[in-house]
PDB file of N, CA and C in Angstrom:
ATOM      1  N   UNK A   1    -157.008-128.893 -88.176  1.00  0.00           N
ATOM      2  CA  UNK A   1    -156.470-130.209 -88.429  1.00  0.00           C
ATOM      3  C   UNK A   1    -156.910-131.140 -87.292  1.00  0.00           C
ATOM      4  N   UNK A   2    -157.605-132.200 -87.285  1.00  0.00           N
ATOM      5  CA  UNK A   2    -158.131-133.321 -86.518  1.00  0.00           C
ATOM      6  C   UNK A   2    -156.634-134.166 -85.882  1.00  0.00           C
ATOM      7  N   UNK A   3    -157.114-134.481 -84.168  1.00  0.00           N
ATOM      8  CA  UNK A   3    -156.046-134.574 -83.798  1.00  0.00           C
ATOM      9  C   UNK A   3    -155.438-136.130 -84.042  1.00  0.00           C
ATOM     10  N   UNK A   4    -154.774-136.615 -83.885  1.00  0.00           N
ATOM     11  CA  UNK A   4    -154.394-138.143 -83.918  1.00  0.00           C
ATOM     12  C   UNK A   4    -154.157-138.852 -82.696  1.00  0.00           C
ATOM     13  N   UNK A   5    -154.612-139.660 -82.365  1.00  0.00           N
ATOM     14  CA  UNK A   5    -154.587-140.491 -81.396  1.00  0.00           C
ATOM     15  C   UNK A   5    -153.565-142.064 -81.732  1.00  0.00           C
ATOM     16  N   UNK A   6    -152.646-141.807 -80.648  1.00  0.00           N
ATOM     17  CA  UNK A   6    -151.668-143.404 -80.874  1.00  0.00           C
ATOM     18  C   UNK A   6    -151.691-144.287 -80.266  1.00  0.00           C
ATOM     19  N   UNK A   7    -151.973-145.648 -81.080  1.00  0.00           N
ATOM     20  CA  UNK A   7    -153.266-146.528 -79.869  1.00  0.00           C
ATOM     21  C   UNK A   7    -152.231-147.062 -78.797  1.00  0.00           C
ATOM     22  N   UNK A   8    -152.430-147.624 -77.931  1.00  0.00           N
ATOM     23  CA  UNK A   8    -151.723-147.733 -76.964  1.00  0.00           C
ATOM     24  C   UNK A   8    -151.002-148.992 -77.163  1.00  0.00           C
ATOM     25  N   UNK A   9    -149.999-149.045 -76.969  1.00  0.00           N
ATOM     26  CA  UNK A   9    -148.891-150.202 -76.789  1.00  0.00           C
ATOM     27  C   UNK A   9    -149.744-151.895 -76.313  1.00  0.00           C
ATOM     28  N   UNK A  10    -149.370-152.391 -76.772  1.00  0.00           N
ATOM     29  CA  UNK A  10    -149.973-153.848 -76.522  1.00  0.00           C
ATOM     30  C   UNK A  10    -149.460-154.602 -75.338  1.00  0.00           C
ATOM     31  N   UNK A  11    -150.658-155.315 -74.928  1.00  0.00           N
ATOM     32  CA  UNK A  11    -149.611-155.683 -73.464  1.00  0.00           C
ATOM     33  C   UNK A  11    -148.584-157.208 -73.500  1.00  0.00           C
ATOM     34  N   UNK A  12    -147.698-157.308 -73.207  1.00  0.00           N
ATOM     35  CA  UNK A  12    -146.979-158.165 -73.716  1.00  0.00           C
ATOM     36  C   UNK A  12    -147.498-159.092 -72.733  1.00  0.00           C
ATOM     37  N   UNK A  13    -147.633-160.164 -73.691  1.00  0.00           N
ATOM     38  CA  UNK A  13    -148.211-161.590 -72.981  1.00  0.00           C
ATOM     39  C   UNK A  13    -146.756-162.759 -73.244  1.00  0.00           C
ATOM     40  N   UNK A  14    -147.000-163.442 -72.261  1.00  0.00           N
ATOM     41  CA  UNK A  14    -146.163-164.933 -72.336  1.00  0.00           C
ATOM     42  C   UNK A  14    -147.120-165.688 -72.072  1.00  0.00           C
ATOM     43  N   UNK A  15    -146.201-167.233 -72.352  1.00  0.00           N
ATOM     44  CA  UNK A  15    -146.848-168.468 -72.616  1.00  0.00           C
ATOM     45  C   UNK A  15    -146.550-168.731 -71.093  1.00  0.00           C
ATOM     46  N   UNK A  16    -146.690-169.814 -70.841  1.00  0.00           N
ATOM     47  CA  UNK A  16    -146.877-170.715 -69.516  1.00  0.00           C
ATOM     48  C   UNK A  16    -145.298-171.057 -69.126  1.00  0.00           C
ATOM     49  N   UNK A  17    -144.658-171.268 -70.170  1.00  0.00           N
ATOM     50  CA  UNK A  17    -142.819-171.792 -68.971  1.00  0.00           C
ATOM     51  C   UNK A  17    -142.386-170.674 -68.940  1.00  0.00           C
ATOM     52  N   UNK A  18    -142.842-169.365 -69.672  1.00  0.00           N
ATOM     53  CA  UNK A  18    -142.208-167.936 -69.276  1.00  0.00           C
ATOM     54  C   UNK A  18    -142.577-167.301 -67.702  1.00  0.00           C
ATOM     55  N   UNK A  19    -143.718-167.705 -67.944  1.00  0.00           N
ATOM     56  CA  UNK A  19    -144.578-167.061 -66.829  1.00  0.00           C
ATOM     57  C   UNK A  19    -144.184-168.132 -65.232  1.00  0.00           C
ATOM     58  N   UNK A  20    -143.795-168.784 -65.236  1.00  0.00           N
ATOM     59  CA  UNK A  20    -143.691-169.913 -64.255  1.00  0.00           C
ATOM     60  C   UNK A  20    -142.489-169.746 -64.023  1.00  0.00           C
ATOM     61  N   UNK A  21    -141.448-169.530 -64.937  1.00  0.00           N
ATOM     62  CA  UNK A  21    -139.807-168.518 -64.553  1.00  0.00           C
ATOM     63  C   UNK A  21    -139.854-167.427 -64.315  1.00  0.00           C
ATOM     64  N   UNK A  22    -140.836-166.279 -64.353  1.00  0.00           N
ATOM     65  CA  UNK A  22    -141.036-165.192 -63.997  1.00  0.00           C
ATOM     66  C   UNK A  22    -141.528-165.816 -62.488  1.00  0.00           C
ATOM     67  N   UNK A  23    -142.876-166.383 -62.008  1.00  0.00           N
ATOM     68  CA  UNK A  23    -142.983-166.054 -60.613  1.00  0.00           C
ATOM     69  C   UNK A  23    -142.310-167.016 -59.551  1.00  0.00           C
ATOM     70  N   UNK A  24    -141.047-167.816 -60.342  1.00  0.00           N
ATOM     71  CA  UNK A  24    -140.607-168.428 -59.684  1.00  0.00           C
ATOM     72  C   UNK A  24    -141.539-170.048 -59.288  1.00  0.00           C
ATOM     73  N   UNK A  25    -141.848-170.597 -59.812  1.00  0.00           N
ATOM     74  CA  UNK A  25    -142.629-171.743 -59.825  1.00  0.00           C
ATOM     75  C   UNK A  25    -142.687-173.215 -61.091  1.00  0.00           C
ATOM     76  N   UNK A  26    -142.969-173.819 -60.846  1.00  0.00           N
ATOM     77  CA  UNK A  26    -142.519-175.080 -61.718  1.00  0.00           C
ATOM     78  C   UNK A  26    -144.297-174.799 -62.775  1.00  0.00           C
ATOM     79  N   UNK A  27    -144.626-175.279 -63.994  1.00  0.00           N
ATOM     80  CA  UNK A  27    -144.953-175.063 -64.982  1.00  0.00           C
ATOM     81  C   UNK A  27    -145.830-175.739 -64.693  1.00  0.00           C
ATOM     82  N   UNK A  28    -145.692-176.799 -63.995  1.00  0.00           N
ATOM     83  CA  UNK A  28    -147.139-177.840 -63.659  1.00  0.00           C
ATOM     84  C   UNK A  28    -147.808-177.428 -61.993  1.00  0.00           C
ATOM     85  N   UNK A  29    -147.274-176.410 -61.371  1.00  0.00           N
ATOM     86  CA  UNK A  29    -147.721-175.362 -60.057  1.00  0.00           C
ATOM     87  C   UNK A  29    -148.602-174.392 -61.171  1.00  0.00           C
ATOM     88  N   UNK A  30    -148.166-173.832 -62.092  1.00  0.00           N
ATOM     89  CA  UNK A  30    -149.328-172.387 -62.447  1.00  0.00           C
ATOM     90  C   UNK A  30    -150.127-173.646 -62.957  1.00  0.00           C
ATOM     91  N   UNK A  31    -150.164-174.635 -63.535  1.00  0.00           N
ATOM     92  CA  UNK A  31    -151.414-175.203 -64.438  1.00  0.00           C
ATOM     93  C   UNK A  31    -152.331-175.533 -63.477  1.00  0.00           C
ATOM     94  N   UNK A  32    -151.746-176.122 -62.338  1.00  0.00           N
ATOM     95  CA  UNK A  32    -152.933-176.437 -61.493  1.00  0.00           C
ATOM     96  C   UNK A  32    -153.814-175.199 -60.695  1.00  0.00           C
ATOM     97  N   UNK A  33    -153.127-174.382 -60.786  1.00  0.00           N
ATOM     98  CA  UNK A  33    -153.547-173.191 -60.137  1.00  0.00           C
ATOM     99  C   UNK A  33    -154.530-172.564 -61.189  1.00  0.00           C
ATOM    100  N   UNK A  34    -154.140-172.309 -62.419  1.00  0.00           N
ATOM    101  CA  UNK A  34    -155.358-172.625 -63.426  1.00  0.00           C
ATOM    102  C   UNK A  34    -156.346-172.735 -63.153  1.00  0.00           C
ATOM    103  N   UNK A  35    -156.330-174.310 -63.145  1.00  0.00           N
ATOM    104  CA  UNK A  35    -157.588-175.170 -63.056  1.00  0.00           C
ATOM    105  C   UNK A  35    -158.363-175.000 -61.665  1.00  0.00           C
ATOM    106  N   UNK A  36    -157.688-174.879 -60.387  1.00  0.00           N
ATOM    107  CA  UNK A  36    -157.961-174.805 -59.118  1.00  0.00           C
ATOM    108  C   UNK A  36    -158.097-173.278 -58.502  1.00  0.00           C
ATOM    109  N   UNK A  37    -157.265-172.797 -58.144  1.00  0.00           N
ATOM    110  CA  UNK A  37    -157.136-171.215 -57.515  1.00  0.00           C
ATOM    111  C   UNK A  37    -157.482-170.291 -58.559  1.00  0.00           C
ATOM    112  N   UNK A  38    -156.914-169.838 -59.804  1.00  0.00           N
ATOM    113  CA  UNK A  38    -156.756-168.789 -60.276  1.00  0.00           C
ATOM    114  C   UNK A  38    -156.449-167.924 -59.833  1.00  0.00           C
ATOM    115  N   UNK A  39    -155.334-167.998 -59.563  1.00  0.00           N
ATOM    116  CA  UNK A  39    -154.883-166.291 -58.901  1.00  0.00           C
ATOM    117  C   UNK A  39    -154.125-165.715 -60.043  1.00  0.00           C
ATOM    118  N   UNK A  40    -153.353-166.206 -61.069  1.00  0.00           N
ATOM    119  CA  UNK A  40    -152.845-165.321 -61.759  1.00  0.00           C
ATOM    120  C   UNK A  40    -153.734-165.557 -63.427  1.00  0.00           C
ATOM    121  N   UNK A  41    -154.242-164.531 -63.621  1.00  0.00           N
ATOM    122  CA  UNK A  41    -155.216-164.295 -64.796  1.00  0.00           C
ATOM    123  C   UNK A  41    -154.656-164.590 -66.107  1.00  0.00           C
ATOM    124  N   UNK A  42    -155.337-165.097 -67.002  1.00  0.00           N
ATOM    125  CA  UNK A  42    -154.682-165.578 -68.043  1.00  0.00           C
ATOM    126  C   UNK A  42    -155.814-165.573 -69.480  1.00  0.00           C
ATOM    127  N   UNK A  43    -155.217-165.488 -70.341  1.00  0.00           N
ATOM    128  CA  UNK A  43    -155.890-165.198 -71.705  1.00  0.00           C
ATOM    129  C   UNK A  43    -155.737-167.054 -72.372  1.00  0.00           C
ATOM    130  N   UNK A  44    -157.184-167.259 -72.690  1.00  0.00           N
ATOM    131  CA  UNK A  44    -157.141-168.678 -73.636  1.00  0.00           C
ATOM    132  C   UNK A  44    -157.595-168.212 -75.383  1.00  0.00           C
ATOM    133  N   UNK A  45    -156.984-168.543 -76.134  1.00  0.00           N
ATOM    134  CA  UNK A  45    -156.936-168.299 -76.754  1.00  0.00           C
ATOM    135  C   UNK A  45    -158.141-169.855 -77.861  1.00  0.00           C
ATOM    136  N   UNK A  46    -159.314-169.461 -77.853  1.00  0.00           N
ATOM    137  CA  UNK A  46    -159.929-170.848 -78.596  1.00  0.00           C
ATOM    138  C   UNK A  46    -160.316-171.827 -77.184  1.00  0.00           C
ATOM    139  N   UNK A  47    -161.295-172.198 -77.793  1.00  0.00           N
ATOM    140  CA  UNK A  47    -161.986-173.429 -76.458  1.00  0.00           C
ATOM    141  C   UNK A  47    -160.453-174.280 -75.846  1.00  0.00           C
ATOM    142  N   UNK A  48    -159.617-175.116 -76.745  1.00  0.00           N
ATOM    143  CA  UNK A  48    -158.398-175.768 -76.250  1.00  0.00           C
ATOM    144  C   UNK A  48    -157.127-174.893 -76.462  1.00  0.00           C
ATOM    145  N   UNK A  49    -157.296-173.652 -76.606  1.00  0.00           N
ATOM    146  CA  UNK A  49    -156.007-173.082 -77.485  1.00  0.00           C
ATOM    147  C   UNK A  49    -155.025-172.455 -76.509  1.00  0.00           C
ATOM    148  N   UNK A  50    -154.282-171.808 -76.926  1.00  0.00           N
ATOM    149  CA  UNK A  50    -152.829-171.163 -76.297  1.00  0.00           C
ATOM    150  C   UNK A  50    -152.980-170.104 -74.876  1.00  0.00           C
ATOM    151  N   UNK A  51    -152.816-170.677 -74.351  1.00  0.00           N
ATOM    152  CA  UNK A  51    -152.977-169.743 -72.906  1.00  0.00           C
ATOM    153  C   UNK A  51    -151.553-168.760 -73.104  1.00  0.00           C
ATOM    154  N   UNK A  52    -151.876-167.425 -72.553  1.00  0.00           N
ATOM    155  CA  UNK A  52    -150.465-166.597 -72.291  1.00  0.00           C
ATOM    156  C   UNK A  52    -151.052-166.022 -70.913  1.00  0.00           C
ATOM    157  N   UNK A  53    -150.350-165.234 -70.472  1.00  0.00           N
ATOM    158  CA  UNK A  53    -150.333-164.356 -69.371  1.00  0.00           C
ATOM    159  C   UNK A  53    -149.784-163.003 -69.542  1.00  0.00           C
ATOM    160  N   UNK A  54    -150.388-162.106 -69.192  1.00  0.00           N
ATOM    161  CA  UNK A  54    -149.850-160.383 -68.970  1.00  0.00           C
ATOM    162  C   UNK A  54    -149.065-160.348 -68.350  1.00  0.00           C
ATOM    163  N   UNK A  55    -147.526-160.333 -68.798  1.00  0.00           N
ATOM    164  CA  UNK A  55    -146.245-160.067 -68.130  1.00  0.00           C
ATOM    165  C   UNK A  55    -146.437-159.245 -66.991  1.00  0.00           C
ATOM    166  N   UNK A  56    -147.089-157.658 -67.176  1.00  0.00           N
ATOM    167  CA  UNK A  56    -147.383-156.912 -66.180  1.00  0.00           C
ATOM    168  C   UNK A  56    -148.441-157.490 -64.842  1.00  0.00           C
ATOM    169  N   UNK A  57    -149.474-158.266 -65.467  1.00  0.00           N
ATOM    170  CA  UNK A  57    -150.211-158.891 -64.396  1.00  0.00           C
ATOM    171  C   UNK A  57    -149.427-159.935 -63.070  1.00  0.00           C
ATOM    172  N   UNK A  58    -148.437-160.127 -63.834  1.00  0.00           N
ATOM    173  CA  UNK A  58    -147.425-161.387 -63.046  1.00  0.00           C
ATOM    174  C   UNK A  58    -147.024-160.267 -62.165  1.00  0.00           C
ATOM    175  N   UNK A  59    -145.995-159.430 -62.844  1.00  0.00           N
ATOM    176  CA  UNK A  59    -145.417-158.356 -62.012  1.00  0.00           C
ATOM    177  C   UNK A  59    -145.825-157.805 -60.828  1.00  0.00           C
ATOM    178  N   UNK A  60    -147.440-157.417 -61.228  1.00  0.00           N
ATOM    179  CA  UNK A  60    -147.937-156.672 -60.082  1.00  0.00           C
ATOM    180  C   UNK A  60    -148.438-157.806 -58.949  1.00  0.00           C
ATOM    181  N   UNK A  61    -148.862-159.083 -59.154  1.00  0.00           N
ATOM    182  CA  UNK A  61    -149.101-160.355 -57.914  1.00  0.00           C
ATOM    183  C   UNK A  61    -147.708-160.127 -57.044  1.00  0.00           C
ATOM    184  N   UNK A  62    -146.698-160.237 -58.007  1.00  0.00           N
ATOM    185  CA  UNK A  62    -145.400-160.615 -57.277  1.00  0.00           C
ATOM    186  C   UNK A  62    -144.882-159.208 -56.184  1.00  0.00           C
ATOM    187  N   UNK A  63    -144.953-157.567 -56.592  1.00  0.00           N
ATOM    188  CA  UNK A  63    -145.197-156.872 -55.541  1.00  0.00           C
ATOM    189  C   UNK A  63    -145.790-156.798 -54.701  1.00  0.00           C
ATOM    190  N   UNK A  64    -147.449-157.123 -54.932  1.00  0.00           N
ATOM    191  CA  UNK A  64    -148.077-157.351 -54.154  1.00  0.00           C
ATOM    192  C   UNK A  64    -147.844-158.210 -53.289  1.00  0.00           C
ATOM    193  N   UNK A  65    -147.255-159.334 -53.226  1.00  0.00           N
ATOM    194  CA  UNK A  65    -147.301-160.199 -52.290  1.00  0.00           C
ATOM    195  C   UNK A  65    -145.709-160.200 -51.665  1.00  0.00           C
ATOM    196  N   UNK A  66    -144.720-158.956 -52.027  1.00  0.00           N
ATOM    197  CA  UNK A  66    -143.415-159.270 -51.480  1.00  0.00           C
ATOM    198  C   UNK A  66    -143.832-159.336 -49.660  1.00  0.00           C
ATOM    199  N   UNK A  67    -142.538-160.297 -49.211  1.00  0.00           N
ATOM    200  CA  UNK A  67    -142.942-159.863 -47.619  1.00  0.00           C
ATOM    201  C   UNK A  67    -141.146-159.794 -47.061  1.00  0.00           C
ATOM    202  N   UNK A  68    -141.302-158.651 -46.156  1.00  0.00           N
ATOM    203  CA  UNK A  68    -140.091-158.541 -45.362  1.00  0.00           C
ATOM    204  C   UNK A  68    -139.508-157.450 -46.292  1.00  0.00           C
ATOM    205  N   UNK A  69    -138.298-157.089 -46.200  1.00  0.00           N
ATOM    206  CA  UNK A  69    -137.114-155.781 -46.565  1.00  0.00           C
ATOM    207  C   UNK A  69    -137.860-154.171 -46.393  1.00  0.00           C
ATOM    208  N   UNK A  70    -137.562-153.433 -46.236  1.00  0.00           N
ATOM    209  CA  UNK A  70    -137.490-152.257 -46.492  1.00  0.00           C
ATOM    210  C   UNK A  70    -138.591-151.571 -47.397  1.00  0.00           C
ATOM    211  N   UNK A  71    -140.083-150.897 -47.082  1.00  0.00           N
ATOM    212  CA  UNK A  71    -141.126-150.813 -47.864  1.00  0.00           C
ATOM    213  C   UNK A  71    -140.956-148.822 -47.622  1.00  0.00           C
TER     214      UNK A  71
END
């Protein structure tokens, strides 16, 4: 019997005021960062279309960059 493979879970994306309450920042701070820095990676969806972000990608900037308490 051929084995089955279960595709892997999808990565949950948010839109832009999710993601800007997740790293703690105002909605017009990630846009410019967007356009300017890019530090947090983001999916466009279409030449003008729907930007989201990898919930997990947020997650891991924001460990990465904790500073101070107990490591």
């Amino acid at each position: 019997m051929p084995k089955t493979t279960t595709p892997p879970a999808p990565t949950p994306l948010v839109n832009e005021f999710v993601a800007a309450q997740i790293l703690g920042i105002s909605v017009s701070t990630l846009r410019k960062d967007r356009n300017d820095k890019k530090r947090f990676p983001f999916v466009r969806y279409g030449l003008n279309g729907t930007i989201r972000y990898d919930i997990n990608q947020l997650n891991d900037y924001l460990r990465a960059n904790l500073n101070g308490g107990v490591k």
